[in-house]
N, C-alpha and C. Protein backbone atom coordinates (compact mmCIF):
# COMPACT_ATOMS: atom_id res chain seq x y z
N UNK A 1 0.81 -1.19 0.00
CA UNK A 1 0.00 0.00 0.00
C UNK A 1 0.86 1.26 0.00
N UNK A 2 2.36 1.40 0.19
CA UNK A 2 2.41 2.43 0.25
C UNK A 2 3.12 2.85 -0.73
N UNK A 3 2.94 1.92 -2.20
CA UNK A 3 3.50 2.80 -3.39
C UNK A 3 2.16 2.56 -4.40
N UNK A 4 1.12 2.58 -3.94
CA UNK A 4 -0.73 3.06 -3.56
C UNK A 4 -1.08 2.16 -4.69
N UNK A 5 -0.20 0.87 -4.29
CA UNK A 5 -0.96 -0.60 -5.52
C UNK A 5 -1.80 -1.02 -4.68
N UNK A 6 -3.31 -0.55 -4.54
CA UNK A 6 -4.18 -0.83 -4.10
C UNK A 6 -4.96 -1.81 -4.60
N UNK A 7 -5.11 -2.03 -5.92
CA UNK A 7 -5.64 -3.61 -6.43
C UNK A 7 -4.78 -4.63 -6.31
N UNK A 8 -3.29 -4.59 -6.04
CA UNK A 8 -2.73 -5.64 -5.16
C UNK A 8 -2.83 -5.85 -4.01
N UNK A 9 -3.19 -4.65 -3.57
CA UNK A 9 -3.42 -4.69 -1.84
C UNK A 9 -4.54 -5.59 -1.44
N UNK A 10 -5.23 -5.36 -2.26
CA UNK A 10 -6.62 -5.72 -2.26
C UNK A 10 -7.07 -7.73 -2.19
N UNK A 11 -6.50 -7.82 -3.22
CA UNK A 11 -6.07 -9.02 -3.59
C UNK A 11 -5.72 -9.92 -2.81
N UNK A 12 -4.70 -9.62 -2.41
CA UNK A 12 -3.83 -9.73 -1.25
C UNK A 12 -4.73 -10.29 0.19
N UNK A 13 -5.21 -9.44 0.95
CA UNK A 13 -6.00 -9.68 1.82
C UNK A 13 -7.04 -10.23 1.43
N UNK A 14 -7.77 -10.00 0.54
CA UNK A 14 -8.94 -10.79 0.10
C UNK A 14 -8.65 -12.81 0.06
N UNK A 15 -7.60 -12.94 -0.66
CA UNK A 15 -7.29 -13.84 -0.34
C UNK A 15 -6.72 -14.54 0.85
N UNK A 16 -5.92 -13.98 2.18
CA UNK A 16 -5.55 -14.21 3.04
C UNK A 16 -7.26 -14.58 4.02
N UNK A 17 -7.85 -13.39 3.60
CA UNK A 17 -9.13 -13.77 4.15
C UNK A 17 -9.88 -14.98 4.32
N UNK A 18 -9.99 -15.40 3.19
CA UNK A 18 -10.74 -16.57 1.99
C UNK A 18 -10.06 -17.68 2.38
N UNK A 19 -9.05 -17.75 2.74
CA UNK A 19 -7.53 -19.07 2.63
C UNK A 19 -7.16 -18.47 4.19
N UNK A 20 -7.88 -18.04 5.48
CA UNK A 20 -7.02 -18.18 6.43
C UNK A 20 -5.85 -19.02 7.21
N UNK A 21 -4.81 -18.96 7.53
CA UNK A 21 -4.18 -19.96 8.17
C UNK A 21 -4.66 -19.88 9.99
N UNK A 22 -4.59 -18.65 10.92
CA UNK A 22 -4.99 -18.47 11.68
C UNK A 22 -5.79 -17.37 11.84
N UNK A 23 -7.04 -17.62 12.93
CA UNK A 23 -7.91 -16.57 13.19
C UNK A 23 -7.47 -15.19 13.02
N UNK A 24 -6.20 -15.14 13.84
CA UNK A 24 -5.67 -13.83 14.02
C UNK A 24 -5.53 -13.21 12.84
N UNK A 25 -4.87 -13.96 11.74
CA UNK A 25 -4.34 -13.05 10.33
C UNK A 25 -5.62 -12.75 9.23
N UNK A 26 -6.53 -13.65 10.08
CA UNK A 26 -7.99 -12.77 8.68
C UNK A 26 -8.49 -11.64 9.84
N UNK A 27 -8.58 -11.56 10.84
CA UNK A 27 -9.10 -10.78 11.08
C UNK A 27 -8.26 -9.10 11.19
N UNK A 28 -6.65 -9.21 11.18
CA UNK A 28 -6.17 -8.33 10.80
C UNK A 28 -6.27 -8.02 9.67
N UNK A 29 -6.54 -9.17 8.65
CA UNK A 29 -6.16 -8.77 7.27
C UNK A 29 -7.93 -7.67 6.76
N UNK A 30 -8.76 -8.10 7.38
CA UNK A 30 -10.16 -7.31 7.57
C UNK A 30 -9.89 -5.89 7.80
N UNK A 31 -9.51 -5.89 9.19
CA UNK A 31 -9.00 -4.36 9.52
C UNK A 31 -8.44 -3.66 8.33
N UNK A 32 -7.02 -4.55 7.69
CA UNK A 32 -6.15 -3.83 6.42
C UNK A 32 -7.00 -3.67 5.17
N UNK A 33 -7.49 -4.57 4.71
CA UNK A 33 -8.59 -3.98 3.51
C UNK A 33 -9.81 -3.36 3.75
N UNK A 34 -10.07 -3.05 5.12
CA UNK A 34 -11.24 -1.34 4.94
C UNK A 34 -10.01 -0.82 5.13
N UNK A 35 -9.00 -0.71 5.64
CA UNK A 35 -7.95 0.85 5.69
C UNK A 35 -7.63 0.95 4.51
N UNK A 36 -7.89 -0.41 3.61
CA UNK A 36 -6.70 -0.05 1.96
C UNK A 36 -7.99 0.30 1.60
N UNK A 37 -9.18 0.47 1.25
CA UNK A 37 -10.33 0.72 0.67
C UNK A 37 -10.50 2.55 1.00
N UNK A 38 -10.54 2.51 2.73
CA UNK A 38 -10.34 4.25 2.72
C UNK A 38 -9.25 5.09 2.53
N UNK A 39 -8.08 4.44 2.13
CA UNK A 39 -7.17 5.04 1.74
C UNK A 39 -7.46 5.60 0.33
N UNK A 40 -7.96 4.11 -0.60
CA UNK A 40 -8.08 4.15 -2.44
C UNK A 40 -9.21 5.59 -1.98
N UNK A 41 -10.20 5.35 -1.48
CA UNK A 41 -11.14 6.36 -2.12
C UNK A 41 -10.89 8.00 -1.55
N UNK A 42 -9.21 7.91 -0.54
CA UNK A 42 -8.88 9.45 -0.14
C UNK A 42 -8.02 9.97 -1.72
N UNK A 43 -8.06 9.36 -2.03
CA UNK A 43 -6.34 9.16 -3.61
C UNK A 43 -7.62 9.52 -4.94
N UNK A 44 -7.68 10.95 -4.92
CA UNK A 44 -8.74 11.38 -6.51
C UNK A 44 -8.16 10.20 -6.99
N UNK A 45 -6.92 10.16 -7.51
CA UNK A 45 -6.59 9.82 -9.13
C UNK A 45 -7.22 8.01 -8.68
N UNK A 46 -6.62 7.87 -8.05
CA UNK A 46 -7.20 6.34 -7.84
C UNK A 46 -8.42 5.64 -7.78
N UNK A 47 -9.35 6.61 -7.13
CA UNK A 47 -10.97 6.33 -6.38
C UNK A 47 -11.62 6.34 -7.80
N UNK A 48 -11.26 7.66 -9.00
CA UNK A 48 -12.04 8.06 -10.29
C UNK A 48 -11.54 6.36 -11.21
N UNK A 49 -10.03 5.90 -11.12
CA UNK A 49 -9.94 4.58 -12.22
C UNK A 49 -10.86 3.17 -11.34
N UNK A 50 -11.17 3.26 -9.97
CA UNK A 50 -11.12 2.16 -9.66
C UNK A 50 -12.98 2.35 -9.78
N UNK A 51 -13.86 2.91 -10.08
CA UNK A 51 -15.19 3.22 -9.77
C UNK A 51 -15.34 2.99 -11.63
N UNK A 52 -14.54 3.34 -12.84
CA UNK A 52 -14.70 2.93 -14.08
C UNK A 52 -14.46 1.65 -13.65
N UNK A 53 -13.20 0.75 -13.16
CA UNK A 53 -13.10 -0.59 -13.15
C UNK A 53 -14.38 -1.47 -12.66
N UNK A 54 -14.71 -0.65 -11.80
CA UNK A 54 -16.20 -2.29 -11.05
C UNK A 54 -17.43 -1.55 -11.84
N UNK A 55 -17.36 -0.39 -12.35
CA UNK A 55 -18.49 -0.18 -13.29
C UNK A 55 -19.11 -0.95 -14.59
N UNK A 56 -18.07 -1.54 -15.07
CA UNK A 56 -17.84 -2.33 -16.32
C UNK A 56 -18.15 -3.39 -16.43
């Protein structure tokens, strides 16, 4: 996240989620993808490509 590859970020936890190994790491990984989600939609340039992407 902090060179703002947010559809890797995304990814990322989504799958850690999906495929937990322990309780602990999905439920951090929860916390990290709403923070990577309110981060994408503080970032104009990012929030305007990623709202064409799930539009489609």
């Amino acid at each position: 996240m902090e060179m703002e590859n947010y559809p890797d970020a995304i990814t990322w936890f989504e799958n850690d989620i999906l495929n937990p190994p322990p309780l602990d790491d999905s439920v951090f990984s929860l916390i990290d993808l709403s923070d990577t989600y309110l981060l994408m939609a503080a970032d104009s340039n990012v929030s305007k490509h990623w709202i064409r992407y799930y539009n489609c």
